[in-house]
N, C-alpha and C. Protein backbone atom coordinates (compact mmCIF):
# COMPACT_ATOMS: atom_id res chain seq x y z
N UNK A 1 123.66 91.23 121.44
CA UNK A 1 122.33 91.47 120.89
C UNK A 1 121.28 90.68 121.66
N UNK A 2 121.56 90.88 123.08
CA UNK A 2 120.65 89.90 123.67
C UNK A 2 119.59 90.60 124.34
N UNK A 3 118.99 92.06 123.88
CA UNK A 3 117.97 92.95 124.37
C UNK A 3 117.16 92.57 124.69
N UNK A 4 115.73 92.78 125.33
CA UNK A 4 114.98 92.38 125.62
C UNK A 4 113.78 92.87 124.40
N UNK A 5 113.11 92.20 123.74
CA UNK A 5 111.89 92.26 122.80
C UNK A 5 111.43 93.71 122.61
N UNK A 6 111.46 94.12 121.47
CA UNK A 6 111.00 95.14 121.33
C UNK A 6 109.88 95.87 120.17
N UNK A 7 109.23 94.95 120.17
CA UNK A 7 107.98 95.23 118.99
C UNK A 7 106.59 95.51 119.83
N UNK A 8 105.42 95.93 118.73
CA UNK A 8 104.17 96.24 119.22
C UNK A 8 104.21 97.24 119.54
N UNK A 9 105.48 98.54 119.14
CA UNK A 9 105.33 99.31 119.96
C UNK A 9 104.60 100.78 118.78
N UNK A 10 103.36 100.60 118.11
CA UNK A 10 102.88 101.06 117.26
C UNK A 10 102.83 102.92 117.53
N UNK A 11 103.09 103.35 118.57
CA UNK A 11 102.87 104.55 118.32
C UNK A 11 104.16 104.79 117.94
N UNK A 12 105.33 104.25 117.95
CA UNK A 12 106.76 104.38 117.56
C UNK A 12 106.33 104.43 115.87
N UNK A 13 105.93 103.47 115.86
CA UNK A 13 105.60 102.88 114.09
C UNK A 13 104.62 104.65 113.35
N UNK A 14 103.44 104.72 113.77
CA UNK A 14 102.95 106.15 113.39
C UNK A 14 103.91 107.52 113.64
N UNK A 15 104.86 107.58 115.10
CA UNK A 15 105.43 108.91 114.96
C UNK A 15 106.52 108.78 114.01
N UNK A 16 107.51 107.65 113.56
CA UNK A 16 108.64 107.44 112.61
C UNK A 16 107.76 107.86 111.32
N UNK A 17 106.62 107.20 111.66
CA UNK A 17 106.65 106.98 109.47
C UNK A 17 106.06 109.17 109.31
N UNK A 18 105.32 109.39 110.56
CA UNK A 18 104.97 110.72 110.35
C UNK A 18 105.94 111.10 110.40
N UNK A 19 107.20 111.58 111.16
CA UNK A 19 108.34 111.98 110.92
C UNK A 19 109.02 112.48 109.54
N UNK A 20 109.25 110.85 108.79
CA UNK A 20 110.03 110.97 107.96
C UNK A 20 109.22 111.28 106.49
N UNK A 21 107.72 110.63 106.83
CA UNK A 21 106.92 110.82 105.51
C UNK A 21 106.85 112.59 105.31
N UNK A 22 106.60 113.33 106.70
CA UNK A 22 106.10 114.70 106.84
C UNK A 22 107.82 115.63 106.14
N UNK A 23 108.63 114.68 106.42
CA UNK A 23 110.10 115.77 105.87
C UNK A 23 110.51 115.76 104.78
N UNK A 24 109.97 113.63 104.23
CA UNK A 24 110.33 114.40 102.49
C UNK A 24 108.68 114.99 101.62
N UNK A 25 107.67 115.12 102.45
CA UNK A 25 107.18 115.66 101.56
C UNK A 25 107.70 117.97 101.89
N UNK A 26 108.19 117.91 102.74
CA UNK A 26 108.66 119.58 103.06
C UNK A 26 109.70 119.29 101.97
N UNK A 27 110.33 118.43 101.35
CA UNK A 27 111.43 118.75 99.81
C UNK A 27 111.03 118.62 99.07
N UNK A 28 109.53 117.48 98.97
CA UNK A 28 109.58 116.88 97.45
C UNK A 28 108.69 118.02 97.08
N UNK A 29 107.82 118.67 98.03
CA UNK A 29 106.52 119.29 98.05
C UNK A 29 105.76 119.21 96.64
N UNK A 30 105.00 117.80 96.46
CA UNK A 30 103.94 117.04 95.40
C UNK A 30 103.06 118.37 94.89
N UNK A 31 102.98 118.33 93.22
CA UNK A 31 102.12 119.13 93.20
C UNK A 31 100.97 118.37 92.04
N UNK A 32 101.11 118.31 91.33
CA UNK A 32 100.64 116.75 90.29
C UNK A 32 100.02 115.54 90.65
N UNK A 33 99.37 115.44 89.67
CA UNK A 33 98.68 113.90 90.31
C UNK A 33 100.15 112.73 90.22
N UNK A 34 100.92 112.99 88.95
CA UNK A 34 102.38 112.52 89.27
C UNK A 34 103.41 112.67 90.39
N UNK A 35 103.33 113.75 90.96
CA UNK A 35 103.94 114.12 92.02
C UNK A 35 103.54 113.05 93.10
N UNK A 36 102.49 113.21 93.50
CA UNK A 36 101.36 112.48 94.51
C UNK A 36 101.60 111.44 94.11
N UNK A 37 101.48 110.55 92.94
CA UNK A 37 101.70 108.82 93.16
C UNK A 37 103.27 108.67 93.38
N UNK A 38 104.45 109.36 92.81
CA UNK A 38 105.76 108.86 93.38
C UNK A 38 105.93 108.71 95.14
N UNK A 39 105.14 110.27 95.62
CA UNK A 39 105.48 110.26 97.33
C UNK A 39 104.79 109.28 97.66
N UNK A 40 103.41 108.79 97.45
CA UNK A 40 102.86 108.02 97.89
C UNK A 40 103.54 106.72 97.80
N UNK A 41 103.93 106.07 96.99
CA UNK A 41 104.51 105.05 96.58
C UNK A 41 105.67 105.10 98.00
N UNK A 42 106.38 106.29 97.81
CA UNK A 42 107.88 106.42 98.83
C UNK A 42 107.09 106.26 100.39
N UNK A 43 105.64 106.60 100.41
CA UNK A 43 105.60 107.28 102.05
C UNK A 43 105.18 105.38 102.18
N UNK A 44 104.25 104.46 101.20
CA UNK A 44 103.76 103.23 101.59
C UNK A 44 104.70 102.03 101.90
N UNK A 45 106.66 102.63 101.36
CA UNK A 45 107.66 101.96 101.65
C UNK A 45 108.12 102.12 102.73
N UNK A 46 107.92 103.33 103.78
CA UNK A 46 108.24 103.72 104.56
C UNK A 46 107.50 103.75 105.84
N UNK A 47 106.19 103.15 105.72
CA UNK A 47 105.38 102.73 106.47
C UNK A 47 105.46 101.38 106.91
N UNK A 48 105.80 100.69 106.00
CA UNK A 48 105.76 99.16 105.68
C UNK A 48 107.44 99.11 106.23
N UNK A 49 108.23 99.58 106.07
CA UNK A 49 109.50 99.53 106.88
C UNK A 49 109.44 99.94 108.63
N UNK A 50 108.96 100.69 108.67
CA UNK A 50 108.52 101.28 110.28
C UNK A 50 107.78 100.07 110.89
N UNK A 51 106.96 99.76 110.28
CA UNK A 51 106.18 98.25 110.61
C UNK A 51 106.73 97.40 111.13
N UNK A 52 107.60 96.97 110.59
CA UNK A 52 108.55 96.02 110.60
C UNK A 52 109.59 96.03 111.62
N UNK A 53 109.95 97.45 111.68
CA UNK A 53 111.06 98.35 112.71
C UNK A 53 110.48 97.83 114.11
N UNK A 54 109.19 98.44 114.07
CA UNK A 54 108.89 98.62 115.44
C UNK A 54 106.99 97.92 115.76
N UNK A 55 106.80 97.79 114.95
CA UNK A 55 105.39 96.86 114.95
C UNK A 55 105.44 95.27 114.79
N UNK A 56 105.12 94.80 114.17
CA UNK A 56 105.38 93.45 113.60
C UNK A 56 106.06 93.06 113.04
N UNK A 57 107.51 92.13 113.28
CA UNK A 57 108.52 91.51 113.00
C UNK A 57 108.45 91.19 111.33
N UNK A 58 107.73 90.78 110.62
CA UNK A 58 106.92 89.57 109.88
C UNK A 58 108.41 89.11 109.63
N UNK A 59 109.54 89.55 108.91
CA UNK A 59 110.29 88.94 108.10
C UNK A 59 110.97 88.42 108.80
N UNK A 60 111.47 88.87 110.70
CA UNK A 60 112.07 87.88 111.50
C UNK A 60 111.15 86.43 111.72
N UNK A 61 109.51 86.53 111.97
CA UNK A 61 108.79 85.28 111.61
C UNK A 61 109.16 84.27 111.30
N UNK A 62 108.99 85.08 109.92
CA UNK A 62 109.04 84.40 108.70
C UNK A 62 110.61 83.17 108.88
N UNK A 63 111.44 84.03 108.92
CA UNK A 63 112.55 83.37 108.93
C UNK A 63 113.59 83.36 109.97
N UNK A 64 112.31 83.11 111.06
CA UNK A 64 112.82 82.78 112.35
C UNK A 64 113.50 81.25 112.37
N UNK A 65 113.21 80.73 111.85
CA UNK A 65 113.47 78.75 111.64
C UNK A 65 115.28 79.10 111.21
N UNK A 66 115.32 79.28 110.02
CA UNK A 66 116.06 79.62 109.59
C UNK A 66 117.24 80.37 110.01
N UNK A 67 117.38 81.45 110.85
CA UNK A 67 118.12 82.30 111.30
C UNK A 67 118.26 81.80 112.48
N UNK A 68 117.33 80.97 113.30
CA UNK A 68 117.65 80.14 114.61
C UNK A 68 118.92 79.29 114.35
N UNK A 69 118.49 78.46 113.45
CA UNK A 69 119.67 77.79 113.07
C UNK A 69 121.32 77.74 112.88
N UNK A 70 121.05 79.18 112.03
CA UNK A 70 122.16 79.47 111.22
C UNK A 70 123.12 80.39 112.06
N UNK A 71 122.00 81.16 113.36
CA UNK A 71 122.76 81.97 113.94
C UNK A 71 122.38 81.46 115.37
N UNK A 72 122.77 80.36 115.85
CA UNK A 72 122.39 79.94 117.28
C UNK A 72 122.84 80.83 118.66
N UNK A 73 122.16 81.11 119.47
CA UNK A 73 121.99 82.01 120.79
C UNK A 73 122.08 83.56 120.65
N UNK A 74 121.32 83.49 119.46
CA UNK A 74 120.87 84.77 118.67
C UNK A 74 119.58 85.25 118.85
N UNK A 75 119.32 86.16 120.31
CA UNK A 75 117.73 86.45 120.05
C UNK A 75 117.63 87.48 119.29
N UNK A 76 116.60 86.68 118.28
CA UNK A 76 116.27 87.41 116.72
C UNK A 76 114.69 88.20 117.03
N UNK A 77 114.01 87.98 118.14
CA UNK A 77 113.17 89.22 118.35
C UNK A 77 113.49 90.56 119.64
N UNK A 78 114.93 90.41 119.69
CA UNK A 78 115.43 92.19 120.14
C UNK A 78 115.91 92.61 119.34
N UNK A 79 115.44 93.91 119.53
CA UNK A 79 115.39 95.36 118.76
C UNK A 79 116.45 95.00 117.58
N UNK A 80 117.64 95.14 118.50
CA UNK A 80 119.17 94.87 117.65
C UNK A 80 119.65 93.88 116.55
N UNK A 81 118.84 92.90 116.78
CA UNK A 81 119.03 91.82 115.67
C UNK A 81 118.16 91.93 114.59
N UNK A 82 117.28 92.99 114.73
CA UNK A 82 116.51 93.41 113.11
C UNK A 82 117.07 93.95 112.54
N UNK A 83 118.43 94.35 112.99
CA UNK A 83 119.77 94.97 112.05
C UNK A 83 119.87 93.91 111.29
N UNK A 84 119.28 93.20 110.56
CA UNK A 84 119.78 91.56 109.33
C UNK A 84 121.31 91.61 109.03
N UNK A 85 121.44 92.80 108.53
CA UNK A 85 122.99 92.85 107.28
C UNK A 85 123.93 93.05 108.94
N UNK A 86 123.84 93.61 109.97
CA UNK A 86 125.27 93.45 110.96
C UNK A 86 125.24 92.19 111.23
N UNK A 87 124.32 91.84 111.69
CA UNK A 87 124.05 90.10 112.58
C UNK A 87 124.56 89.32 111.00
N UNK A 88 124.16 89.75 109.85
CA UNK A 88 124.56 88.42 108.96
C UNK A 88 125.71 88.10 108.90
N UNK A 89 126.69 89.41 108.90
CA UNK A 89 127.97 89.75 108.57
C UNK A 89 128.78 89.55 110.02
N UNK A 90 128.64 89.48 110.76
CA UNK A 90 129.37 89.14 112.21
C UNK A 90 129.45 90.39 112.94
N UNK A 91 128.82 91.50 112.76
CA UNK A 91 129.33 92.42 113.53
C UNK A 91 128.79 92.35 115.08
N UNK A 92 129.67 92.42 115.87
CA UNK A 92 128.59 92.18 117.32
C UNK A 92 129.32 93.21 118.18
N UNK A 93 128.92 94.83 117.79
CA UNK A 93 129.08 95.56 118.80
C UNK A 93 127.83 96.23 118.25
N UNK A 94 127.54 97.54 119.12
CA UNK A 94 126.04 97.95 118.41
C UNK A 94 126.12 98.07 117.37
N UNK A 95 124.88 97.86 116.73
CA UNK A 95 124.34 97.53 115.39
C UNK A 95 124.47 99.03 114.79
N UNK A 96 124.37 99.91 115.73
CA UNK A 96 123.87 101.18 114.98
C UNK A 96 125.39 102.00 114.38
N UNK A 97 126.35 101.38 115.02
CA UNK A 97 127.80 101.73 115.11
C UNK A 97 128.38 100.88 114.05
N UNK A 98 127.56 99.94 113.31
CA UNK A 98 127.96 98.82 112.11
C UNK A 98 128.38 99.74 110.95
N UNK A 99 128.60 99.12 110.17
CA UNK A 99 129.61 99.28 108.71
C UNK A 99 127.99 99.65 107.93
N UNK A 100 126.68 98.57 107.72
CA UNK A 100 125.71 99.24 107.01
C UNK A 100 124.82 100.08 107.50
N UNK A 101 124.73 100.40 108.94
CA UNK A 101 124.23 101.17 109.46
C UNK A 101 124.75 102.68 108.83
N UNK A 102 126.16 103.02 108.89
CA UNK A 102 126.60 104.23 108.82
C UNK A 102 126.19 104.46 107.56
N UNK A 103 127.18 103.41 106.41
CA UNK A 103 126.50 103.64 105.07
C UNK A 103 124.93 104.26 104.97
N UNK A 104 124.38 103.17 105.45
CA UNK A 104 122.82 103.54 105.77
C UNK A 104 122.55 105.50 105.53
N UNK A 105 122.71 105.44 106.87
CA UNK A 105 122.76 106.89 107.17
C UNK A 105 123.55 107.75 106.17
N UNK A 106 124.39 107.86 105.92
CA UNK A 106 125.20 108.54 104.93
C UNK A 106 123.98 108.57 103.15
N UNK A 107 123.52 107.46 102.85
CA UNK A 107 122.61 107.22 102.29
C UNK A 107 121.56 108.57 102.16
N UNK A 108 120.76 108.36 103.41
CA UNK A 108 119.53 108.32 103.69
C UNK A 108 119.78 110.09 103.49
N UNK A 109 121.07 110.10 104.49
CA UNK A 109 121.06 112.21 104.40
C UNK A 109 121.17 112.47 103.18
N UNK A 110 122.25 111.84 102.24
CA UNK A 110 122.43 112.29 101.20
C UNK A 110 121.16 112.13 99.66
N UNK A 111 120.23 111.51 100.25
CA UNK A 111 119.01 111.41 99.44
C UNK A 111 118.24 112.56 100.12
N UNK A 112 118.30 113.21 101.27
CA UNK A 112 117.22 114.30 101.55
C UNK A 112 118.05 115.60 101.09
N UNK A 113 119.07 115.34 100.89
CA UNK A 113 119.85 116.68 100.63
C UNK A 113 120.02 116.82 98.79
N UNK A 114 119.68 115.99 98.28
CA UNK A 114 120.06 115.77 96.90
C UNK A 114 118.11 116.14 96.97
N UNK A 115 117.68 115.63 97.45
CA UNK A 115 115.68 116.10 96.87
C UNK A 115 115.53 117.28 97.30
N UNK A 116 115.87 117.82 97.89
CA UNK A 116 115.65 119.60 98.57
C UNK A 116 116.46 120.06 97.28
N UNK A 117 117.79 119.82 97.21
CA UNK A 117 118.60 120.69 96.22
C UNK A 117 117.56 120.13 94.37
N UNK A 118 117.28 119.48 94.39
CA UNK A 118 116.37 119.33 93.03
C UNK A 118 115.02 119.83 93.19
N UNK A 119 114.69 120.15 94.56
CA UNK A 119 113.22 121.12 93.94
C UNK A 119 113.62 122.31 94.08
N UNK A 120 114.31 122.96 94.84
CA UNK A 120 114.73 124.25 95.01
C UNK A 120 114.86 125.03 93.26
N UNK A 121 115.54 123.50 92.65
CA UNK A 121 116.33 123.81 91.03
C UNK A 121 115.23 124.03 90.67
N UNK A 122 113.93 123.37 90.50
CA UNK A 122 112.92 123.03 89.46
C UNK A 122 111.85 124.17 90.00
N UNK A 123 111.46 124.43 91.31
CA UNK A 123 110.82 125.44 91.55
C UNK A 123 111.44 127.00 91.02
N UNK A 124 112.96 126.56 90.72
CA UNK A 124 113.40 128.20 90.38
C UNK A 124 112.76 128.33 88.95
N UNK A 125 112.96 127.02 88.07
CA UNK A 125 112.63 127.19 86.72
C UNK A 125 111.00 127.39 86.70
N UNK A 126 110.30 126.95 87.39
CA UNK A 126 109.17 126.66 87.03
C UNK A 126 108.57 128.08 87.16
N UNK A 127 109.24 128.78 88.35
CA UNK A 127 109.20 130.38 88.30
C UNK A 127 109.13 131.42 86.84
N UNK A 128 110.52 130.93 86.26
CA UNK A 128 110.52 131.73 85.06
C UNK A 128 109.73 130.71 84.12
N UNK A 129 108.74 129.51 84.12
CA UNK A 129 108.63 129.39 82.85
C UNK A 129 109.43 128.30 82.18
N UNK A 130 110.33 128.34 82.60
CA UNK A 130 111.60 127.47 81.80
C UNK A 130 112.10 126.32 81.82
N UNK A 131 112.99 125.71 81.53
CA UNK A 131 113.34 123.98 81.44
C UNK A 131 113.86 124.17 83.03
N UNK A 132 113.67 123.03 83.94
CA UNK A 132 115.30 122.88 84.88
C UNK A 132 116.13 122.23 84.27
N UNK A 133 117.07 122.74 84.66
CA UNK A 133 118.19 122.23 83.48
C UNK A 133 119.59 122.74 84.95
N UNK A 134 119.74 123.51 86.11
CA UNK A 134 120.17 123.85 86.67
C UNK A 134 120.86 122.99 88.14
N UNK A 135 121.55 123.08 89.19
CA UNK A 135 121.67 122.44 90.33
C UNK A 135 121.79 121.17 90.15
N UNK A 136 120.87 119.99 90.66
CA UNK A 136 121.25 118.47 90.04
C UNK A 136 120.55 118.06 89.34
N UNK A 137 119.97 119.27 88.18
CA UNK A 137 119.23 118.67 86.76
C UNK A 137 120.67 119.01 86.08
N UNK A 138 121.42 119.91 86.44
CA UNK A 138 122.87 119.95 84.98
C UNK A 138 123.61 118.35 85.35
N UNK A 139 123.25 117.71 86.15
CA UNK A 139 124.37 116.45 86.21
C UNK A 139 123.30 115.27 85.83
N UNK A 140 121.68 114.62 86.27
CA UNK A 140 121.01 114.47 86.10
C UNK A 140 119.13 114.60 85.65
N UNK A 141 118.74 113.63 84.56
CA UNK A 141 117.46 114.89 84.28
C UNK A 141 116.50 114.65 85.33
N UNK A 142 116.67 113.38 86.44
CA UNK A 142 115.67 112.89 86.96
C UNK A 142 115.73 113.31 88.66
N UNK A 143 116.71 113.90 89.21
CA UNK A 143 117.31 113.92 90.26
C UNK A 143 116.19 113.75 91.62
N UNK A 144 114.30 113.89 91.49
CA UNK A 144 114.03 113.56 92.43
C UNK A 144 113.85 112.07 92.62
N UNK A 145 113.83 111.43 91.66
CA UNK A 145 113.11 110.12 91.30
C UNK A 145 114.88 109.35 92.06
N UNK A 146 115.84 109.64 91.41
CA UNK A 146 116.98 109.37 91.88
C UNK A 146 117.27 109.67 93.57
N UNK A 147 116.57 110.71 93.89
CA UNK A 147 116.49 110.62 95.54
C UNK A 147 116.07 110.01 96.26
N UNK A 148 114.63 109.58 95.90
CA UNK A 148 113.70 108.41 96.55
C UNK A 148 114.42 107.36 96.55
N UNK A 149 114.96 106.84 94.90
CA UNK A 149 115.36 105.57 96.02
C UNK A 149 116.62 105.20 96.17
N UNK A 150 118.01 106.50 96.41
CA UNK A 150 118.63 106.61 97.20
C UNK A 150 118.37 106.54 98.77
N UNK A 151 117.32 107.48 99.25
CA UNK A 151 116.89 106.83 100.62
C UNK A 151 116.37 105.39 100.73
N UNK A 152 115.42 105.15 100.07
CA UNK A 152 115.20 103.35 100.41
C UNK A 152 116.19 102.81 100.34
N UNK A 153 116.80 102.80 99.05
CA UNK A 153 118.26 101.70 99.34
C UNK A 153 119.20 101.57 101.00
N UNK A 154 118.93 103.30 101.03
CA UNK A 154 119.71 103.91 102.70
C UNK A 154 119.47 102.60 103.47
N UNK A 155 117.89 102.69 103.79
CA UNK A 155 116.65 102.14 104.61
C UNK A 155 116.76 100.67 104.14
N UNK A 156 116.64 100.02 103.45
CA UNK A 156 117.15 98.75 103.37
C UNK A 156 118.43 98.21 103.87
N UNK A 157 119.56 99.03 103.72
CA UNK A 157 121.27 98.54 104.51
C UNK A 157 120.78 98.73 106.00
N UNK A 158 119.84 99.33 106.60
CA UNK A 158 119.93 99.88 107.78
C UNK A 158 118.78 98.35 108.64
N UNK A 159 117.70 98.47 107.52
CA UNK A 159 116.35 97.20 108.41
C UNK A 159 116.13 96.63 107.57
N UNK A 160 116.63 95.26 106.25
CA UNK A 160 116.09 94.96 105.28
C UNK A 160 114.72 94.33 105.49
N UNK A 161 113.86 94.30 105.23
CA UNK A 161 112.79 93.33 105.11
C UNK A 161 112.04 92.44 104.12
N UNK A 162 111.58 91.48 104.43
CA UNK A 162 111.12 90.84 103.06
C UNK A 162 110.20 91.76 101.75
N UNK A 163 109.04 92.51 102.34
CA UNK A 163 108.13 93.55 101.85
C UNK A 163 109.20 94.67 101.87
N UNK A 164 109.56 95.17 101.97
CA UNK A 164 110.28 96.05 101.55
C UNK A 164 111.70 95.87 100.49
N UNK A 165 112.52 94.53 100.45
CA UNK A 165 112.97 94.30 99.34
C UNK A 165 111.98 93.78 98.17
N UNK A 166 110.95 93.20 98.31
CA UNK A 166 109.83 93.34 97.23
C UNK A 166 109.58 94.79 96.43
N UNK A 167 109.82 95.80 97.24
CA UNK A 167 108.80 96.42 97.06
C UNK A 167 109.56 97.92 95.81
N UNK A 168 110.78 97.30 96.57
CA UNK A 168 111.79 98.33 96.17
C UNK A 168 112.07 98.17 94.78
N UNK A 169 112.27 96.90 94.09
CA UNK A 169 112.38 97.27 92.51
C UNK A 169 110.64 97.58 92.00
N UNK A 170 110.32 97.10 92.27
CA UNK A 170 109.03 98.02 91.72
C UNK A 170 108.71 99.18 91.65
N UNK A 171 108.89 99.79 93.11
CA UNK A 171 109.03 101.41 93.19
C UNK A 171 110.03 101.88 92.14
N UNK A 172 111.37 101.14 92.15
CA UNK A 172 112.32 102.06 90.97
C UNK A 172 111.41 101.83 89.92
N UNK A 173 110.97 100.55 89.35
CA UNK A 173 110.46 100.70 87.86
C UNK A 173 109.45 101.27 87.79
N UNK A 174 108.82 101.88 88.95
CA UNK A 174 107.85 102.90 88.74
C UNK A 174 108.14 104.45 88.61
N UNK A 175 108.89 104.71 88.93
CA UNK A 175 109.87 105.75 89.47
C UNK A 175 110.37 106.20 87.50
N UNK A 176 111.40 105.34 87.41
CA UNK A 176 111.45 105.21 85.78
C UNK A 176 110.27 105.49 84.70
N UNK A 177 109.21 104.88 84.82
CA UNK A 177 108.25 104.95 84.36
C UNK A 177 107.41 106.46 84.24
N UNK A 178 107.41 106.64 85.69
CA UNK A 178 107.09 108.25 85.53
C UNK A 178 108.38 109.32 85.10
N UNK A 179 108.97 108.91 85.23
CA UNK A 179 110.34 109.60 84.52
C UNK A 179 110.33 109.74 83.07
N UNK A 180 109.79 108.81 81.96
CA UNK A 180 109.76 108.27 80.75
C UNK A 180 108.43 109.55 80.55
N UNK A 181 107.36 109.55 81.45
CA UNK A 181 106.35 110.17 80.90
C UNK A 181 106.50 111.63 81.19
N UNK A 182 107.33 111.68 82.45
CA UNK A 182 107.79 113.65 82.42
C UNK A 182 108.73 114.32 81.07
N UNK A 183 109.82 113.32 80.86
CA UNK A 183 110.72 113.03 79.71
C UNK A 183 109.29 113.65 78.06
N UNK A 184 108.46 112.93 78.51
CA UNK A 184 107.43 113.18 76.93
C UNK A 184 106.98 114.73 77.24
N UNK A 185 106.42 115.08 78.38
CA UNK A 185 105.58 116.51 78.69
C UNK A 185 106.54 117.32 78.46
N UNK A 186 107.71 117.29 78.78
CA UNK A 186 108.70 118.15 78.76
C UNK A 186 109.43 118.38 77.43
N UNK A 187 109.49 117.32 76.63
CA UNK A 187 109.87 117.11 74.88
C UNK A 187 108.77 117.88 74.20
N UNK A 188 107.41 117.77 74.91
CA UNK A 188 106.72 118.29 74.07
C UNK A 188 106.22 120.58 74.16
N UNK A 189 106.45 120.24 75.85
CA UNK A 189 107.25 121.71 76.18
C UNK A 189 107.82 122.37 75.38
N UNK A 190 108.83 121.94 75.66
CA UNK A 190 110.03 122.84 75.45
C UNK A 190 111.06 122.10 74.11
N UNK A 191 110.34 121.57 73.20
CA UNK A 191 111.11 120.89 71.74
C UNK A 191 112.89 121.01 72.09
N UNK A 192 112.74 121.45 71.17
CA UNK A 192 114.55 121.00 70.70
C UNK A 192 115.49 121.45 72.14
N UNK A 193 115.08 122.11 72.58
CA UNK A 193 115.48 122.94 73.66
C UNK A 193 115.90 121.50 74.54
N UNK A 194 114.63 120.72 75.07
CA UNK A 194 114.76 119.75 76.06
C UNK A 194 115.79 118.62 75.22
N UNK A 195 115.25 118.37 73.48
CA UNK A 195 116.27 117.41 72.86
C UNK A 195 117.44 117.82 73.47
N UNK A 196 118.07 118.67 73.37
CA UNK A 196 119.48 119.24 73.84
C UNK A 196 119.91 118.75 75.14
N UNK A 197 119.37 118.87 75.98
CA UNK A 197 119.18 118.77 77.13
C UNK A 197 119.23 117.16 77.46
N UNK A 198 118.67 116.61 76.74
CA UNK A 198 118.36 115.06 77.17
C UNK A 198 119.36 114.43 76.33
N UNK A 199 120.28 114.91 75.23
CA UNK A 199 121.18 114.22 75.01
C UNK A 199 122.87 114.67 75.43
N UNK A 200 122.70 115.59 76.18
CA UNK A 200 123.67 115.76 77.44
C UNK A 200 123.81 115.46 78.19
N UNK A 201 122.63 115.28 79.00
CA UNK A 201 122.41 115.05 80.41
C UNK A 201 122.14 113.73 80.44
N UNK A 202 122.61 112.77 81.40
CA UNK A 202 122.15 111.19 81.79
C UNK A 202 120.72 111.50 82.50
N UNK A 203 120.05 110.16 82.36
CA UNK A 203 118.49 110.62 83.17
C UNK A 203 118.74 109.87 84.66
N UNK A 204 119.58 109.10 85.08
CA UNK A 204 119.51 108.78 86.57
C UNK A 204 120.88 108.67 87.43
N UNK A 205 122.02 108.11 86.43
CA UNK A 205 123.23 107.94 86.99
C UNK A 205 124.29 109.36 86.02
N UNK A 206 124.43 110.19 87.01
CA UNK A 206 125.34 111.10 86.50
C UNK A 206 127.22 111.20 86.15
N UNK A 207 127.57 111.94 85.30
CA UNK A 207 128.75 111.78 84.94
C UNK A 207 129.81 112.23 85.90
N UNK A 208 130.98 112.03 85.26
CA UNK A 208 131.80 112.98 86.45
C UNK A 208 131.95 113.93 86.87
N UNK A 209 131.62 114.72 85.47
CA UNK A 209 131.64 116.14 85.69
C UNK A 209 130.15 116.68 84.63
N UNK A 210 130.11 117.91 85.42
CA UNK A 210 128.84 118.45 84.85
C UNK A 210 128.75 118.73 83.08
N UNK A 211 127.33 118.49 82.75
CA UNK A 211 127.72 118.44 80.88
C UNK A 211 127.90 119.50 80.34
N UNK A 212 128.90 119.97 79.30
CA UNK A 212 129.12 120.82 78.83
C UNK A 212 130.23 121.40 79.31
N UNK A 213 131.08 120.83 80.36
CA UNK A 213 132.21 120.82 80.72
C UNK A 213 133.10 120.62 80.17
N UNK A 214 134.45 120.92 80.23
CA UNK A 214 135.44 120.52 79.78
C UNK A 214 136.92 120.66 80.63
């Protein structure tokens, strides 16, 4: 991990965060002023991670003293050593070939593939009128809110940062929060119908098998 320095490099930082901000909004596709504060919330974690990636270090900085120390003839401003979790853990072949890297990734797809398959569900219902209750609303009631921060978590094993582990339980308890208040619009929707529904269905961590199964 002895690369040569690789920050400042800000148009990296604008084409990543456009990248990835521009693909989950093609799944989440926001339509609500609710809609709009969850992505926003997801796209200002993902900016602030890109930052960090490829703009300004802060959290290597920060705890440059520290990591000098602990990890001696460790240059902690190339590219490779902003991998935190390989370098913490001993891994020293590429970072990107590490144990949380892959996780990472495995993560990150499986949060864009789980938010496409939950609006696809909710745009079908919203078509007829009706509850989603279908695709990964029959296993969970919340399944986009559960996508978002399946990818951050991804994005944290992959570049942790100080602002971005800040930032991340907040986003969930915000995430929750608007969950609690779709949970009311939707009770008040669709009455007994949604009761049914919400005492089958888990609202974030799903069962083994789909409800009403046997």
């Amino acid at each position: 991990m002895n690369d040569a320095p690789a920050y400042g490099l800000w148009g990296l930082v604008i084409i990543n965060s456009l990248i990835f901000v521009v693909f989950a909004f093609s799944f989440a596709k926001p339509q609500t002023p609710r809609d709009w504060r969850s992505f926003g919330a997801f796209s200002a974690f993902l900016v602030a991670l890109f930052t960090e990636m490829y703009g300004f270090p802060l959290t290597i900085y920060l705890l440059s003293g520290w990591l000098g120390r602990r990890f001696p003839g460790i240059d902690f401003f190339a590219h490779d050593a902003g991998h935190l979790l390989e370098t913490l853990f001993g891994w020293k072949s590429n970072p990107h070939f590490g144990p949380f890297h892959i996780l990472s990734n495995i993560l990150i797809v499986a949060g864009f593939i789980l938010l496409a398959n939950a609006w696809k569900a909710l745009y079908q219902a919203q078509r007829r009128h009706a509850l989603a209750s279908g695709g990964p609303y029959a296993r969970i009631r919340h399944p986009q809110y559960a996508a978002f921060v399946i990818i951050m978590f991804g994005f944290l094993l992959q570049w942790p940062t100080l602002v971005t582990l800040a930032m991340f339980p907040v986003l969930a308890w915000m995430y929750a929060r608007l969950a609690r208040a779709e949970e009311k619009d939707a009770a008040a929707e669709f009455g007994e119908e949604y009761a049914a529904y919400a005492a089958r269905t888990p609202a974030f961590f799903p069962r083994l098998r789909a409800a009403g199964r046997r």
